[in-house]
PDB file of N, CA and C in Angstrom:
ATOM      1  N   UNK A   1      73.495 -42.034  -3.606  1.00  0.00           N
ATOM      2  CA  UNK A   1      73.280 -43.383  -3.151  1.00  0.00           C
ATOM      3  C   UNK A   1      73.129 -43.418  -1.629  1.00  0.00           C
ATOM      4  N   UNK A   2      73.727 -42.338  -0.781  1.00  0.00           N
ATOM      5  CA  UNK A   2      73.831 -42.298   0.398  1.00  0.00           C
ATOM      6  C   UNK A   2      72.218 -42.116   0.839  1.00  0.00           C
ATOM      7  N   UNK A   3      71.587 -40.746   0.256  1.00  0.00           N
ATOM      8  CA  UNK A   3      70.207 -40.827   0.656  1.00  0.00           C
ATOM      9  C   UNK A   3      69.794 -41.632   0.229  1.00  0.00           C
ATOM     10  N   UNK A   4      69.512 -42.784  -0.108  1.00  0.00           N
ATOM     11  CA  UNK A   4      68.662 -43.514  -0.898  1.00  0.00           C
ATOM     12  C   UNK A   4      69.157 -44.512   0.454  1.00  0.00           C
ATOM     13  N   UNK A   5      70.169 -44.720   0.811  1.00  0.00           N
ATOM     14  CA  UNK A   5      70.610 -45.365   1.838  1.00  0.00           C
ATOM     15  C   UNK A   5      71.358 -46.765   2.066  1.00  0.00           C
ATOM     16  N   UNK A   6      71.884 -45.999   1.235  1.00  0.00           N
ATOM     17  CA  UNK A   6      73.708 -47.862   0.823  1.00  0.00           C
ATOM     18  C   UNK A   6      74.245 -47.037   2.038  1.00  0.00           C
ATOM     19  N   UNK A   7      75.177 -47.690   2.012  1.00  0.00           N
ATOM     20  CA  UNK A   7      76.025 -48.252   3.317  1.00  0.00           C
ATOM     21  C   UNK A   7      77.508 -47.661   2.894  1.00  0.00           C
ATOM     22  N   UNK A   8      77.691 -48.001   1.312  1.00  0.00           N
ATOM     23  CA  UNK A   8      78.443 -47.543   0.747  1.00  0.00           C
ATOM     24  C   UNK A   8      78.726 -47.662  -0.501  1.00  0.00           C
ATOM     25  N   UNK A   9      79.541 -46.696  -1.531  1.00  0.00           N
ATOM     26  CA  UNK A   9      79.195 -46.469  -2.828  1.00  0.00           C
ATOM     27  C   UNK A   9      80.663 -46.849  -3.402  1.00  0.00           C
ATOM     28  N   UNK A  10      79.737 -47.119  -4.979  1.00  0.00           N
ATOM     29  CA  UNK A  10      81.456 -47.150  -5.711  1.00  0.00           C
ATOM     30  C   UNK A  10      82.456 -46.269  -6.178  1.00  0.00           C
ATOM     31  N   UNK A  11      83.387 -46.525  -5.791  1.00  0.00           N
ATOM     32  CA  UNK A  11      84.604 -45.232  -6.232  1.00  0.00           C
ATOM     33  C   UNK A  11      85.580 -45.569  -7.338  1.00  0.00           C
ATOM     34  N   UNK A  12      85.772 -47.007  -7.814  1.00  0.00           N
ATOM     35  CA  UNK A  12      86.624 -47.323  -8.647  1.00  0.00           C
ATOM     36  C   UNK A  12      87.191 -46.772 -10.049  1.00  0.00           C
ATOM     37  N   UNK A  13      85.912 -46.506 -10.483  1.00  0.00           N
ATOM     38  CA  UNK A  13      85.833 -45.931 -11.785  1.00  0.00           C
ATOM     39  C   UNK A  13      86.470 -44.791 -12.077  1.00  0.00           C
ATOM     40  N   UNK A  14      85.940 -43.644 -10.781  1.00  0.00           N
ATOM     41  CA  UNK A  14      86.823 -42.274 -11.097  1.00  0.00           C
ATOM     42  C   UNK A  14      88.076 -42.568 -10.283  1.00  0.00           C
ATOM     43  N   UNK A  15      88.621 -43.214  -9.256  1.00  0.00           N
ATOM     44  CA  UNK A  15      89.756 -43.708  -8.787  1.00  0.00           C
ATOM     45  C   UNK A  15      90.651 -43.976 -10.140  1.00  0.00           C
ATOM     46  N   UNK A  16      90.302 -44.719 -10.912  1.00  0.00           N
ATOM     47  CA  UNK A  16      91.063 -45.666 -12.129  1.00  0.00           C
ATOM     48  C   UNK A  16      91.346 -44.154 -13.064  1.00  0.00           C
ATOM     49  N   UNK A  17      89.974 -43.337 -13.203  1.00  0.00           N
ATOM     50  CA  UNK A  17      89.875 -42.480 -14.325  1.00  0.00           C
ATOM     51  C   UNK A  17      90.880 -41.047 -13.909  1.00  0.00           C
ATOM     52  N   UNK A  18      90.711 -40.510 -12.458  1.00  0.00           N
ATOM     53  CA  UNK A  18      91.707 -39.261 -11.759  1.00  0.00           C
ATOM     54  C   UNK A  18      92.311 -39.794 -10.655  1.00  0.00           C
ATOM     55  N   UNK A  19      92.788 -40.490 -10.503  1.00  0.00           N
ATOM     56  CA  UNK A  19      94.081 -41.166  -9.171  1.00  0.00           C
ATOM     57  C   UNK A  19      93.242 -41.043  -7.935  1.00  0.00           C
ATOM     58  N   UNK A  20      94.434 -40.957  -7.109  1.00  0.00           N
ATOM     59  CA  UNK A  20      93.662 -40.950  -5.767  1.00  0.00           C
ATOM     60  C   UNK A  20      93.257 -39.501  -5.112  1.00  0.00           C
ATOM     61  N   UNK A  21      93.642 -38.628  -6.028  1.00  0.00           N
ATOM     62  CA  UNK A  21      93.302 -37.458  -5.167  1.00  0.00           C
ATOM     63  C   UNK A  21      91.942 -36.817  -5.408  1.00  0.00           C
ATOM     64  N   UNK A  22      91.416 -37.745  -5.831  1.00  0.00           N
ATOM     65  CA  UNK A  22      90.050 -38.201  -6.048  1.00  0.00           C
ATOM     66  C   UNK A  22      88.942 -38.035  -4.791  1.00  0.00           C
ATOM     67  N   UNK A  23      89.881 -38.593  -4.053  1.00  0.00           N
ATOM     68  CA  UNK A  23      89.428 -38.791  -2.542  1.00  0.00           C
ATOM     69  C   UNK A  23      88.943 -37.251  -2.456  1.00  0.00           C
ATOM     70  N   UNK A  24      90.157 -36.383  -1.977  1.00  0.00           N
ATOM     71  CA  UNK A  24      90.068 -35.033  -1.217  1.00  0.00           C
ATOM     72  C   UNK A  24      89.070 -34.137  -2.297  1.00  0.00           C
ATOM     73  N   UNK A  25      88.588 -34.554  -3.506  1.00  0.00           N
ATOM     74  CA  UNK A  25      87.963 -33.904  -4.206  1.00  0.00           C
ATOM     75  C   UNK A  25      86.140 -34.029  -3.831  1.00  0.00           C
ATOM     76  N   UNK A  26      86.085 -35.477  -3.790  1.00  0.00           N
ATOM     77  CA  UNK A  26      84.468 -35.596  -2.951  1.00  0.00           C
ATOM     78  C   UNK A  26      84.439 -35.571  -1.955  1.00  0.00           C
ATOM     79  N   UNK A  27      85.937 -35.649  -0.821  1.00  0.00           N
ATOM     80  CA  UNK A  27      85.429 -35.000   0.453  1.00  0.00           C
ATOM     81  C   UNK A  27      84.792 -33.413   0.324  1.00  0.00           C
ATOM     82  N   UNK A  28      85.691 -32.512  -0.091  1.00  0.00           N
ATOM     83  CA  UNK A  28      85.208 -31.702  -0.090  1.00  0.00           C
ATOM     84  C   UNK A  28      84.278 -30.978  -0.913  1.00  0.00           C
ATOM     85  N   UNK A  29      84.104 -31.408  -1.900  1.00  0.00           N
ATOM     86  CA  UNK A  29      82.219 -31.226  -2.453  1.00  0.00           C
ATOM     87  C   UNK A  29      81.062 -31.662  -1.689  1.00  0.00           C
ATOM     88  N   UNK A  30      81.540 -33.167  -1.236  1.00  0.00           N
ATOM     89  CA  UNK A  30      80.785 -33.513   0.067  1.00  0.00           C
ATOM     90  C   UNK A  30      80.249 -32.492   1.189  1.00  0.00           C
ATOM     91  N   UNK A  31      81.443 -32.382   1.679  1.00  0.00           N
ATOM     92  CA  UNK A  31      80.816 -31.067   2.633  1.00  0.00           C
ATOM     93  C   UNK A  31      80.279 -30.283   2.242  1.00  0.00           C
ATOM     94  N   UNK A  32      80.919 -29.569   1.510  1.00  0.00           N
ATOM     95  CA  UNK A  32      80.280 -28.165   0.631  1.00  0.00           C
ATOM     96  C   UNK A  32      78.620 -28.501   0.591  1.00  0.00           C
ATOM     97  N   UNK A  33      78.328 -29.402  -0.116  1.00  0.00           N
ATOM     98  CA  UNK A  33      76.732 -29.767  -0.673  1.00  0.00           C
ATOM     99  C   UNK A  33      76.116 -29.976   0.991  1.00  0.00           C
ATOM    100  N   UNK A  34      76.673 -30.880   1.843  1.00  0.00           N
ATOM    101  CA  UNK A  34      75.723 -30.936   2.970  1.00  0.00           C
ATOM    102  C   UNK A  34      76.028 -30.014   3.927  1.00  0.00           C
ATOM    103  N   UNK A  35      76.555 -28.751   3.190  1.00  0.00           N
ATOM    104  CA  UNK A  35      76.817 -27.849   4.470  1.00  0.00           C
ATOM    105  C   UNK A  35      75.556 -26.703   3.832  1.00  0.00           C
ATOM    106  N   UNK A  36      75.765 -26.747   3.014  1.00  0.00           N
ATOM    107  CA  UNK A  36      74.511 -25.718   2.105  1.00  0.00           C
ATOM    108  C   UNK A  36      72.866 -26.341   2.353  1.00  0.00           C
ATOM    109  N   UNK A  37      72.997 -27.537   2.542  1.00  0.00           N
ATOM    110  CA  UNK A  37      71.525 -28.431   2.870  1.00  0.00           C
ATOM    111  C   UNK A  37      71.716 -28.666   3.950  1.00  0.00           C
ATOM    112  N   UNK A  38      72.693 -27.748   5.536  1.00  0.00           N
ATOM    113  CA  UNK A  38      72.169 -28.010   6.788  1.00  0.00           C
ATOM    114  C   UNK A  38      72.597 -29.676   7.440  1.00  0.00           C
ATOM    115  N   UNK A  39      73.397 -30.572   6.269  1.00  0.00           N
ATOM    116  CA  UNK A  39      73.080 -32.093   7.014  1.00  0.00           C
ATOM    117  C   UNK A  39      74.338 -31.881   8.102  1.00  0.00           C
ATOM    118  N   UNK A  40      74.386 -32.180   9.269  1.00  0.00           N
ATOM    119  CA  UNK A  40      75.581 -32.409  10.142  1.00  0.00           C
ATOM    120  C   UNK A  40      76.086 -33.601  10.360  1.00  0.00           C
ATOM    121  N   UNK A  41      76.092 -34.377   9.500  1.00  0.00           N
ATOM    122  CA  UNK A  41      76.387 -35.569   9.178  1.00  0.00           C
ATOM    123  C   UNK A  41      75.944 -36.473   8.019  1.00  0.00           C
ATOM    124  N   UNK A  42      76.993 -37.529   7.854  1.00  0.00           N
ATOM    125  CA  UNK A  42      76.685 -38.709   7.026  1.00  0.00           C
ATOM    126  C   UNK A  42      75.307 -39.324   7.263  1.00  0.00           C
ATOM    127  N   UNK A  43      75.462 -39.644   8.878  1.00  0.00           N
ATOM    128  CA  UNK A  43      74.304 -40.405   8.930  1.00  0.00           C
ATOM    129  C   UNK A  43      73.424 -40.390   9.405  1.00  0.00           C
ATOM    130  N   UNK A  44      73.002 -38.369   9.203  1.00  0.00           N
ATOM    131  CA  UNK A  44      71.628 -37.884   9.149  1.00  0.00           C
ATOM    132  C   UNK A  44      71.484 -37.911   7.548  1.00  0.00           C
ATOM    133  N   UNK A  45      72.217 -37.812   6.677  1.00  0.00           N
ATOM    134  CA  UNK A  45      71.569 -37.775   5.567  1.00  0.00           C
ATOM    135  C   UNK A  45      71.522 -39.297   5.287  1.00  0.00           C
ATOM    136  N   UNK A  46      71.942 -39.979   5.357  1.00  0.00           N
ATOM    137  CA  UNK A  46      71.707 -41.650   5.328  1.00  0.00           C
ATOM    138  C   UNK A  46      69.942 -41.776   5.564  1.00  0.00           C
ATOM    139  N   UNK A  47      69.770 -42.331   4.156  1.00  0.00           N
ATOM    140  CA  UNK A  47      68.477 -42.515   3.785  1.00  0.00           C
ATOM    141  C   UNK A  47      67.595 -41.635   3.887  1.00  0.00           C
ATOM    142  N   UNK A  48      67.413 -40.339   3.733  1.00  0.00           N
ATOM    143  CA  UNK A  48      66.951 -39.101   3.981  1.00  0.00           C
ATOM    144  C   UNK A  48      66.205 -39.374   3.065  1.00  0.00           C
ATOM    145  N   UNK A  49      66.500 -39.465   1.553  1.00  0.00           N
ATOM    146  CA  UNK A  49      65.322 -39.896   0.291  1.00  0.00           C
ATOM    147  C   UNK A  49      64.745 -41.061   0.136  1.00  0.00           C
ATOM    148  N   UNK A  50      64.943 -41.741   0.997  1.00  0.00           N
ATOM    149  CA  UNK A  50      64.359 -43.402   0.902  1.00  0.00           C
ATOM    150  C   UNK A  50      62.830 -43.504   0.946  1.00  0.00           C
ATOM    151  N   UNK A  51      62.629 -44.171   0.235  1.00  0.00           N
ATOM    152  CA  UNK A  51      60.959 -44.701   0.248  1.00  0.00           C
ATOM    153  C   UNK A  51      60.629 -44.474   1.794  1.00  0.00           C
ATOM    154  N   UNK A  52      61.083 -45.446   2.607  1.00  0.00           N
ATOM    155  CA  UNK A  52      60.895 -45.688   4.284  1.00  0.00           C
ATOM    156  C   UNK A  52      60.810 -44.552   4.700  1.00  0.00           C
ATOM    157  N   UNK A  53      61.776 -43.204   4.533  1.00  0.00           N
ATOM    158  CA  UNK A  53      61.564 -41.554   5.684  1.00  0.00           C
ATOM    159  C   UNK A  53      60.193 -40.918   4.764  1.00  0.00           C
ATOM    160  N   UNK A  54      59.669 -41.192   4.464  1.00  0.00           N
ATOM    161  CA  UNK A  54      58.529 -40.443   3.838  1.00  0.00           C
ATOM    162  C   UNK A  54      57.094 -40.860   4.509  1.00  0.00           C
ATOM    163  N   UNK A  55      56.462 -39.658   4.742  1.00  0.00           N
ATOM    164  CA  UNK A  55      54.859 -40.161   5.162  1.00  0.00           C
ATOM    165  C   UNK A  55      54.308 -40.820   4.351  1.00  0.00           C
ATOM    166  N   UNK A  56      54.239 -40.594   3.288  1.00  0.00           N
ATOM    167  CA  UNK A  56      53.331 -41.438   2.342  1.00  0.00           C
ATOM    168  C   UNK A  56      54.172 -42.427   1.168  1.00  0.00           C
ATOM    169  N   UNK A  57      54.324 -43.030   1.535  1.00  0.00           N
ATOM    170  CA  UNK A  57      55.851 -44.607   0.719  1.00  0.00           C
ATOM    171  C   UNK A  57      54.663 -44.268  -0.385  1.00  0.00           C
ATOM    172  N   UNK A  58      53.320 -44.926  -0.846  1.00  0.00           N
ATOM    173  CA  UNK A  58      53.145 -45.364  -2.020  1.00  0.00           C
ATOM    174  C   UNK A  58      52.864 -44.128  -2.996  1.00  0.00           C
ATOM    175  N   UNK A  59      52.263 -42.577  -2.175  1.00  0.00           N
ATOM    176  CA  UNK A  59      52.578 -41.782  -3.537  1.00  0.00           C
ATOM    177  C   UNK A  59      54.280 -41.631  -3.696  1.00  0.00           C
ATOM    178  N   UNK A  60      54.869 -40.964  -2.763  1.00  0.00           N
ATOM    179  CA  UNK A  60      56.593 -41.079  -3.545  1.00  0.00           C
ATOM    180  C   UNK A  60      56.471 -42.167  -4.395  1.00  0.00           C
ATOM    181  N   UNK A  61      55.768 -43.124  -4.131  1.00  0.00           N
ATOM    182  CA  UNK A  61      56.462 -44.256  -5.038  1.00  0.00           C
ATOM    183  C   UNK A  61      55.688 -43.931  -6.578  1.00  0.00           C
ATOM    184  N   UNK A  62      54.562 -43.503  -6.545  1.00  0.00           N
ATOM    185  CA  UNK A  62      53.942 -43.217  -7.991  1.00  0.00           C
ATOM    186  C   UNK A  62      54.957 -41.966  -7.918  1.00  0.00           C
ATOM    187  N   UNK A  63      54.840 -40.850  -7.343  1.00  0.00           N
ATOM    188  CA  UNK A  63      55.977 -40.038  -8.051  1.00  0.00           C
ATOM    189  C   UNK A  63      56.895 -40.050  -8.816  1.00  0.00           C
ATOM    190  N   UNK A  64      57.930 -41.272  -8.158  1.00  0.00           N
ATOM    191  CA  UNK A  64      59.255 -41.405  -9.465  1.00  0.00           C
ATOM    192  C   UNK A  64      58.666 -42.547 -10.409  1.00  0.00           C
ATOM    193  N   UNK A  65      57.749 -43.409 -10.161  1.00  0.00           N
ATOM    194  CA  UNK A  65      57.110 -43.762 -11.359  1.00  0.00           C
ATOM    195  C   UNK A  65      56.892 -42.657 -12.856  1.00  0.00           C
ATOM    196  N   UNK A  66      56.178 -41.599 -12.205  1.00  0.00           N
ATOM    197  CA  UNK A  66      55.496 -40.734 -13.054  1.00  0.00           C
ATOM    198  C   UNK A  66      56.819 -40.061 -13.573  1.00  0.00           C
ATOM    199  N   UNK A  67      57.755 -39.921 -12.492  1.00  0.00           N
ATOM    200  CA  UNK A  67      59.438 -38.857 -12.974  1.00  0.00           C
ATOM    201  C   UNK A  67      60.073 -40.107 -13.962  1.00  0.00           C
ATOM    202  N   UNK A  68      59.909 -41.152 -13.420  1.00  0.00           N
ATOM    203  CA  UNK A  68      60.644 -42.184 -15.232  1.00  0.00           C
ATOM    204  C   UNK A  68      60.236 -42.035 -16.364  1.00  0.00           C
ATOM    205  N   UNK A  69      58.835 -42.301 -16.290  1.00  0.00           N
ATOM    206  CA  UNK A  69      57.889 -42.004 -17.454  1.00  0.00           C
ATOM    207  C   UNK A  69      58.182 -40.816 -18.137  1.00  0.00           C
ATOM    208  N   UNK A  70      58.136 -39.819 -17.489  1.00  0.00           N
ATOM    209  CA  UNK A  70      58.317 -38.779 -18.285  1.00  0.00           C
ATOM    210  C   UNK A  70      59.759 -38.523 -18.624  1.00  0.00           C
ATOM    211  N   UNK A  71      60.425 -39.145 -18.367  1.00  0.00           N
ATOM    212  CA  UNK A  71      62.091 -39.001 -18.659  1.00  0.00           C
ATOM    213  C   UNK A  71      62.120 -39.835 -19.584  1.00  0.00           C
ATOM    214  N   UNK A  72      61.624 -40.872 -19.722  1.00  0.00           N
ATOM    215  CA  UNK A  72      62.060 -41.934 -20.389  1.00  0.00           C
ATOM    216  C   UNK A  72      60.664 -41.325 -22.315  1.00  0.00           C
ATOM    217  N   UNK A  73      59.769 -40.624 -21.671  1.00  0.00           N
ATOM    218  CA  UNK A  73      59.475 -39.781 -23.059  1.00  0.00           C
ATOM    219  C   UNK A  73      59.558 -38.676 -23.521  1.00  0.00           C
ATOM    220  N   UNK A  74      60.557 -38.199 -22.719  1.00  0.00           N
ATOM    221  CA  UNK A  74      61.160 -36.953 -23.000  1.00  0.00           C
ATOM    222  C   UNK A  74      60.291 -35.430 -22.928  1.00  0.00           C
ATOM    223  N   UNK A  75      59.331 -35.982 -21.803  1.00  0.00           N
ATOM    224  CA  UNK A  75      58.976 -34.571 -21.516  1.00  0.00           C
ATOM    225  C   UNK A  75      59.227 -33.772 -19.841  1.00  0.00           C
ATOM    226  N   UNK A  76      60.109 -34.400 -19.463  1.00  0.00           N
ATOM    227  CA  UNK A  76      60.597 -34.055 -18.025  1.00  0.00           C
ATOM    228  C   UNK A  76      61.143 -32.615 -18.401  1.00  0.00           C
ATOM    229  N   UNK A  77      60.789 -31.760 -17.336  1.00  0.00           N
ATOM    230  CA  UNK A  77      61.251 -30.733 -17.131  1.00  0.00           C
ATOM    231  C   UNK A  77      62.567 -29.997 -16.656  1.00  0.00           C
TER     232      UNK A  77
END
């Protein structure tokens, strides 16, 4: 949700479902994942996949058109 570019995401669900130590568990996958993809921060990866950081907005935008479609008929790869 972060690349896509919210502000901020929901935690309740797995909060309610594994307590709070919940927390120290996506901090540190967090890092882990944006340390392996180079991000040095939150809010360089903040909106990194968004329609807006892309040269061309309207093919990405047929892209995940075409990535639903095919998910949604079951021939995604």
């Amino acid at each position: 949700m972060l690349m896509a570019g919210a502000d901020a995401v929901m935690l309740a669900s797995a909060i309610y479902a594994r307590g709070p130590e919940v927390f120290g568990e996506l901090l540190a996958g967090m890092r882990a994942w944006m340390e392996e993809r180079e991000y040095e921060s939150v809010e360089q990866l903040k909106g990194s996949m968004s329609q807006k950081s892309v040269a061309e907005p309207a093919a990405y935008e047929r892209a995940l058109y075409v990535q639903a479609l095919q998910r949604f008929t079951g021939r995604a790869g």
